[in-house]
Protein backbone atom coordinates (compact mmCIF):
# COMPACT_ATOMS: atom_id res chain seq x y z
CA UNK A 1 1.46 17.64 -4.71
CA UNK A 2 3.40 17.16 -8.06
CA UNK A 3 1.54 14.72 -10.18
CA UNK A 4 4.15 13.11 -12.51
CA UNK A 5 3.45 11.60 -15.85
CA UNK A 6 3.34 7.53 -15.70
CA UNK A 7 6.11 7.43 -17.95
CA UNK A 8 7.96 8.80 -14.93
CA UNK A 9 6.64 6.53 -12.67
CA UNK A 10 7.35 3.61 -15.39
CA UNK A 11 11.04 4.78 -15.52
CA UNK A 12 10.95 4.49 -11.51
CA UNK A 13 9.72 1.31 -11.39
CA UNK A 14 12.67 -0.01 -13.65
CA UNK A 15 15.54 1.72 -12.10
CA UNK A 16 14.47 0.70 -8.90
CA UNK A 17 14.01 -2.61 -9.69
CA UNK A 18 18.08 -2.75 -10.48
CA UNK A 19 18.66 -2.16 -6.25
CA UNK A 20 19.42 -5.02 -3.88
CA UNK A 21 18.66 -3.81 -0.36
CA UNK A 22 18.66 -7.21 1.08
CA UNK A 23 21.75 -9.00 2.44
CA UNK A 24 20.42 -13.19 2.23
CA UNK A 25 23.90 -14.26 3.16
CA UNK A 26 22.73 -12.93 6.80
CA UNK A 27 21.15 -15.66 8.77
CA UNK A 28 17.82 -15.33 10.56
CA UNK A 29 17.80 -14.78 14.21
CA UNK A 30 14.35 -15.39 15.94
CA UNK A 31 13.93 -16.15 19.64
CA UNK A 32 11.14 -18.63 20.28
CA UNK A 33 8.81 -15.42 21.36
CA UNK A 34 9.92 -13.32 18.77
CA UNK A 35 8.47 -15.56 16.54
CA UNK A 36 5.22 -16.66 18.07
CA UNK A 37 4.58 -13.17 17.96
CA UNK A 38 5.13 -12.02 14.14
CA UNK A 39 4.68 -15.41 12.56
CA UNK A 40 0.51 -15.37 11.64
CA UNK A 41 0.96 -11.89 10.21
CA UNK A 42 4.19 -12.75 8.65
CA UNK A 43 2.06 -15.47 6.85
CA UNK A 44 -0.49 -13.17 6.08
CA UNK A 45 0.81 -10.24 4.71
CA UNK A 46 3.17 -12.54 2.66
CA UNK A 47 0.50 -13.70 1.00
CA UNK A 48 -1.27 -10.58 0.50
CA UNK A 49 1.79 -9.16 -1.41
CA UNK A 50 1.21 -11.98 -3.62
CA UNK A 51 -0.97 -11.07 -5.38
CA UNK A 52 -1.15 -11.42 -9.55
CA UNK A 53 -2.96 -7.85 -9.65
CA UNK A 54 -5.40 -8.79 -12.76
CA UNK A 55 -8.64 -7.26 -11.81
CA UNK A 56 -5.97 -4.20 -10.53
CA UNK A 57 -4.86 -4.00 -14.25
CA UNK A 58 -8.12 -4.17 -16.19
CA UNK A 59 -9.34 -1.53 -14.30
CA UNK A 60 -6.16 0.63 -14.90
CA UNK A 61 -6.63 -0.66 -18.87
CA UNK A 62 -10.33 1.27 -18.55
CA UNK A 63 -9.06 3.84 -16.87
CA UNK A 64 -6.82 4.30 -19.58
CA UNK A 65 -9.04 3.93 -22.59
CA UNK A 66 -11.08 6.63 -21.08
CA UNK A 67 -8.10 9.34 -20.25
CA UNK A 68 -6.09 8.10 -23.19
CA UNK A 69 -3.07 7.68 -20.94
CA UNK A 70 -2.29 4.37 -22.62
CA UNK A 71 1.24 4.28 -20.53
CA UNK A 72 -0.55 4.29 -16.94
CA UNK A 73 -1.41 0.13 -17.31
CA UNK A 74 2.58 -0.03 -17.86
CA UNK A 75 3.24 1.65 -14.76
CA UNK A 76 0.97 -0.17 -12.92
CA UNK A 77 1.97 -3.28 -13.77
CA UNK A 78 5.37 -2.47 -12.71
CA UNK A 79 3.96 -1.14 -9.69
CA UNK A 80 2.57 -4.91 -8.88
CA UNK A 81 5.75 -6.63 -9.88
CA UNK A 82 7.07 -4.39 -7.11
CA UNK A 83 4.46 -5.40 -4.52
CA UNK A 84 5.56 -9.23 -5.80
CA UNK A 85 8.99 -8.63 -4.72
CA UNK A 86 8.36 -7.78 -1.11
CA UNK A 87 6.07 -11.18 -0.99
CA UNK A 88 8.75 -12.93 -2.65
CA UNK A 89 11.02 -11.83 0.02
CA UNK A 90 9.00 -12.42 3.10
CA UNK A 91 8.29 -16.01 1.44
CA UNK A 92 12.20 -16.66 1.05
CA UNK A 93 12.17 -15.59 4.81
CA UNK A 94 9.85 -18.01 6.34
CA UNK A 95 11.64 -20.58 3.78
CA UNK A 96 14.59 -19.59 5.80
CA UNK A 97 13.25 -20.12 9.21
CA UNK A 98 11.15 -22.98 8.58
CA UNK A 99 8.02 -21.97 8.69
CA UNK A 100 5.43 -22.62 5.87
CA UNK A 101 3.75 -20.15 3.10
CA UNK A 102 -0.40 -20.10 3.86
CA UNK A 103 -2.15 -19.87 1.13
CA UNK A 104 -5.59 -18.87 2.82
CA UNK A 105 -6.13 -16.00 4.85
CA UNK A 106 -9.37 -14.46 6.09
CA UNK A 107 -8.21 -11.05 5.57
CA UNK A 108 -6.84 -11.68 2.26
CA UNK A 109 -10.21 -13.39 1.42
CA UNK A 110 -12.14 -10.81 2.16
CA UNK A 111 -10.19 -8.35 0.35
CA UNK A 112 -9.62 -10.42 -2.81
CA UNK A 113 -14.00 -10.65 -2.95
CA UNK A 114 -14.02 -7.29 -2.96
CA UNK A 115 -11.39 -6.38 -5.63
CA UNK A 116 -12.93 -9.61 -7.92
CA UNK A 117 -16.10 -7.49 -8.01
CA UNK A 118 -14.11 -3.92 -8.65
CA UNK A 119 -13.53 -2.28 -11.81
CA UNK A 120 -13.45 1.79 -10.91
CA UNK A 121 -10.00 3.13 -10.95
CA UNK A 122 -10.75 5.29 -7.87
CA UNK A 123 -12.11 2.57 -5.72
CA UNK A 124 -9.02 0.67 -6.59
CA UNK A 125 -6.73 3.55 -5.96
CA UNK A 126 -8.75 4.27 -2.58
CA UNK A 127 -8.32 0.98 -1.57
CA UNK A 128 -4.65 0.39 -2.43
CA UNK A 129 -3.64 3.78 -0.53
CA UNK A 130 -5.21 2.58 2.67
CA UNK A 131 -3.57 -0.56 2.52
CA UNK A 132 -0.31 0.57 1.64
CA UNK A 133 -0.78 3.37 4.48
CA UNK A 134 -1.14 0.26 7.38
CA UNK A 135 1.37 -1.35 5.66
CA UNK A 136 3.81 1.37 6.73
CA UNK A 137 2.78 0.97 10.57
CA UNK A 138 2.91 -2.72 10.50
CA UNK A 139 6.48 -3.15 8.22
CA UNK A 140 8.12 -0.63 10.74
CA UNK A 141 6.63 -2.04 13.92
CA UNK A 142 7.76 -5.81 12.23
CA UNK A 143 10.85 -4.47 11.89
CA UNK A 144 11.01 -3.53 15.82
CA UNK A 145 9.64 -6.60 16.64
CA UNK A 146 13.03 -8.77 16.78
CA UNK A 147 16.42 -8.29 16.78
CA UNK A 148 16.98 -10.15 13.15
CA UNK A 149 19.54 -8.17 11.27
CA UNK A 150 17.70 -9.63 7.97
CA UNK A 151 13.96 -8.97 8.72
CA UNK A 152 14.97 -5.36 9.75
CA UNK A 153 17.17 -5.18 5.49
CA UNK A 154 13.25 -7.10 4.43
CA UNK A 155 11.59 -4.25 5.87
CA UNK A 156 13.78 -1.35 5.15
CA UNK A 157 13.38 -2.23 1.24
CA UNK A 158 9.70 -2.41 1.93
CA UNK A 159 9.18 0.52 3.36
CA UNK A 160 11.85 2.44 0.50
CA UNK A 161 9.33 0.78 -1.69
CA UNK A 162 5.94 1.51 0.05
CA UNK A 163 6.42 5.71 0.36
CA UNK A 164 7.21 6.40 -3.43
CA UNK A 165 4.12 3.46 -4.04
CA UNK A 166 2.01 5.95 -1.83
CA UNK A 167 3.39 8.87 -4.12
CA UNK A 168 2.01 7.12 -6.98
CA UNK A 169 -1.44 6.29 -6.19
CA UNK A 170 -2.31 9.62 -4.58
CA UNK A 171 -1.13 11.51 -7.56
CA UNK A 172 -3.76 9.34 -9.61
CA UNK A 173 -6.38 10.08 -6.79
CA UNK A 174 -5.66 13.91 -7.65
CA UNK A 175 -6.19 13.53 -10.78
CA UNK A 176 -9.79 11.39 -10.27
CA UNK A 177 -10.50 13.54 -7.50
CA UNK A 178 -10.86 16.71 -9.65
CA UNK A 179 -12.59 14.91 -12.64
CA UNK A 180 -15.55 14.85 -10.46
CA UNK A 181 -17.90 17.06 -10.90
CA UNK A 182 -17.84 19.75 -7.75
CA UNK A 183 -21.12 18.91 -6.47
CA UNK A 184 -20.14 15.16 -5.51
CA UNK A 185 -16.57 15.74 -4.43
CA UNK A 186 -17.75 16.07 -0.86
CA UNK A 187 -19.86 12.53 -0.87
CA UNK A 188 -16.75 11.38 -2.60
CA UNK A 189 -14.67 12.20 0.15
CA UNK A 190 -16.73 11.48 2.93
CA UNK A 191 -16.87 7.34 1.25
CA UNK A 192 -12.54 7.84 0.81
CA UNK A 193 -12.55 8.70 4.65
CA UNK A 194 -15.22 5.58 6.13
CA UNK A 195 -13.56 3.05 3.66
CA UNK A 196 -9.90 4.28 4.96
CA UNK A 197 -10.64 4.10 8.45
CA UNK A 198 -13.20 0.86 8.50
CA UNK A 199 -10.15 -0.98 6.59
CA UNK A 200 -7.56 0.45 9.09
CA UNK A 201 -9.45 -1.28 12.14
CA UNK A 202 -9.44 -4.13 10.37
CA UNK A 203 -6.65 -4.47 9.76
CA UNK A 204 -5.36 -3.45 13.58
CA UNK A 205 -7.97 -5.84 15.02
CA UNK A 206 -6.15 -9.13 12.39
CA UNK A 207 -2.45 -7.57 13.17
CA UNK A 208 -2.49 -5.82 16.79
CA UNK A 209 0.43 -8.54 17.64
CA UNK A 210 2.57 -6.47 15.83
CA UNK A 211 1.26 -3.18 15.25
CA UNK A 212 0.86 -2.66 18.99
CA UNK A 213 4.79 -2.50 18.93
CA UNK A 214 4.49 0.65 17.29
CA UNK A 215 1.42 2.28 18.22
CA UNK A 216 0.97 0.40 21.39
CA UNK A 217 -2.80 1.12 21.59
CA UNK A 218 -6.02 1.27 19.15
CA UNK A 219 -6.14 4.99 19.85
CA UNK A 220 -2.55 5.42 19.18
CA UNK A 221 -2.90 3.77 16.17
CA UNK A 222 -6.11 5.47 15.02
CA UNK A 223 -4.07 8.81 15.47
CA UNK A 224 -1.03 7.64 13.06
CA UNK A 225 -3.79 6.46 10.46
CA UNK A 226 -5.51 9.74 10.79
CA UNK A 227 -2.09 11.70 9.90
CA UNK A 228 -1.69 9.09 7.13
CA UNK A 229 -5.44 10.58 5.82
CA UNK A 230 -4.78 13.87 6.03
CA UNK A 231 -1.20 13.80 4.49
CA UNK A 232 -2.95 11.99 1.53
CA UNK A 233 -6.70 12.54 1.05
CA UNK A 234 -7.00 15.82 3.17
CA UNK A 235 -4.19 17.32 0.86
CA UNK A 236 -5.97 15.96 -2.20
CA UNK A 237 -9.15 17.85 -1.52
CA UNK A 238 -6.82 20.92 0.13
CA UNK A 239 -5.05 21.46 -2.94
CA UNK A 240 -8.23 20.63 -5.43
CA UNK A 241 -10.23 23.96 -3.51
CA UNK A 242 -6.85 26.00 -4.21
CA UNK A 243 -7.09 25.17 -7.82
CA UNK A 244 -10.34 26.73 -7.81
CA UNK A 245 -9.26 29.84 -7.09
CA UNK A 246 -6.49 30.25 -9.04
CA UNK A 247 -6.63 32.92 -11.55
CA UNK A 248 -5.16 31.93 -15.34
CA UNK A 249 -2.39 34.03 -16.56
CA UNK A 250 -3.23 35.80 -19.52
């Protein structure tokens, strides 16, 4: 895993930010079960993506005063703008087929409680991996669900966006990950691995509509999720035991 610095990852988040991957002169095409299906989490992850990312942002301000990387709150900022766009674009959607924007969701509750009362960097970067790891089943399974040219563009950009934000965060979990001490790194990884896979069943449990289009059953699902941890948190603690080992050059 290549950890960048966050000026790279700032100078990502503007260039990208200059691509258009959505078509809106393309009208929406929804059959009456199409959307009976998609609309709740359509509403619901809309309004997750939302979010103004404040408490996100002091906490990457600590974590900055602290590691003196005074550029990281920059990047991260950019980061949420990014996040903004994809609810911006699912709102202009259900503008577009007449549906209403919610502005309450139980999910989205719970998980704003819990982020009002967070100010660690790594529980932050814990908890925005897993989310952004079910938000890659459930954006390509939405994206299966119809036959709408402009959903499938909605979730394309998404999911362009959603691999690289991935990137990002588990680089920073690297680097927290081997600031710890050695003798807590395994407690620290056991809490990364219940927290991952507790939020993942929520998540299938609020979203199965969808995400069953993909991974048609809870097991199925479970297994895709469980790639999703090793590819990110398994290869985090894989490559922090190499380091270990490594002999310096002299």
């Amino acid at each position: 895993m290549y950890t960048h610095s966050s000026q790279y990852w700032t100078n990502h988040f503007i260039h990208n930010a200059t691509f258009e991957r959505v078509n809106w002169d393309l009208e929406p095409q929804l059959s009456d079960g199409q959307r009976k299906r998609i609309l709740s989490s359509l509403q619901a992850w809309q309004l997750g993506e939302t979010s103004e990312g404040a408490h996100l942002i002091a906490a990457a301000k600590k974590y900055a005063n602290r590691t003196h990387d005074f550029i990281f709150p920059i990047a991260v900022e950019l980061f949420i703008k990014e996040e903004q766009k994809h609810g911006n674009n699912l709102g202009r959607y259900l503008d577009l087929i007449g549906e209403k924007r919610i502005a309450n969701d139980w999910g989205d509750s719970l998980f704003r409680k819990i982020r009002y009362f967070n100010t660690s960097m790594e529980l932050w970067t814990l908890a925005v991996i897993t989310v952004e790891s079910t938000a890659e089943l459930f954006y390509k399974s939405l994206k299966d669900a119809t036959g709408c040219p402009l959903l499938k563009q909605i979730c394309d950009d998404i999911l362009i966006d959603e691999e690289r934000h991935i990137e990002f965060q588990a680089e920073r979990m690297l680097a927290i990950y081997r600031s710890h001490h050695w003798s807590i790194r395994w407690f620290a990884f056991q809490v990364y691995r219940v927290f991952f896979f507790s939020t993942a069943a929520v998540v299938w449990f609020g979203h199965q509509k969808v995400l069953s289009i993909g991974t048609p059953t809870f097991g199925s699902y479970l297994r895709e999720m469980g790639q999703k941890f090793a590819n990110t948190f398994g290869r985090i603690r894989k490559e922090t035991e190499m380091a270990k080992h490594l002999v310096p050059m002299r």
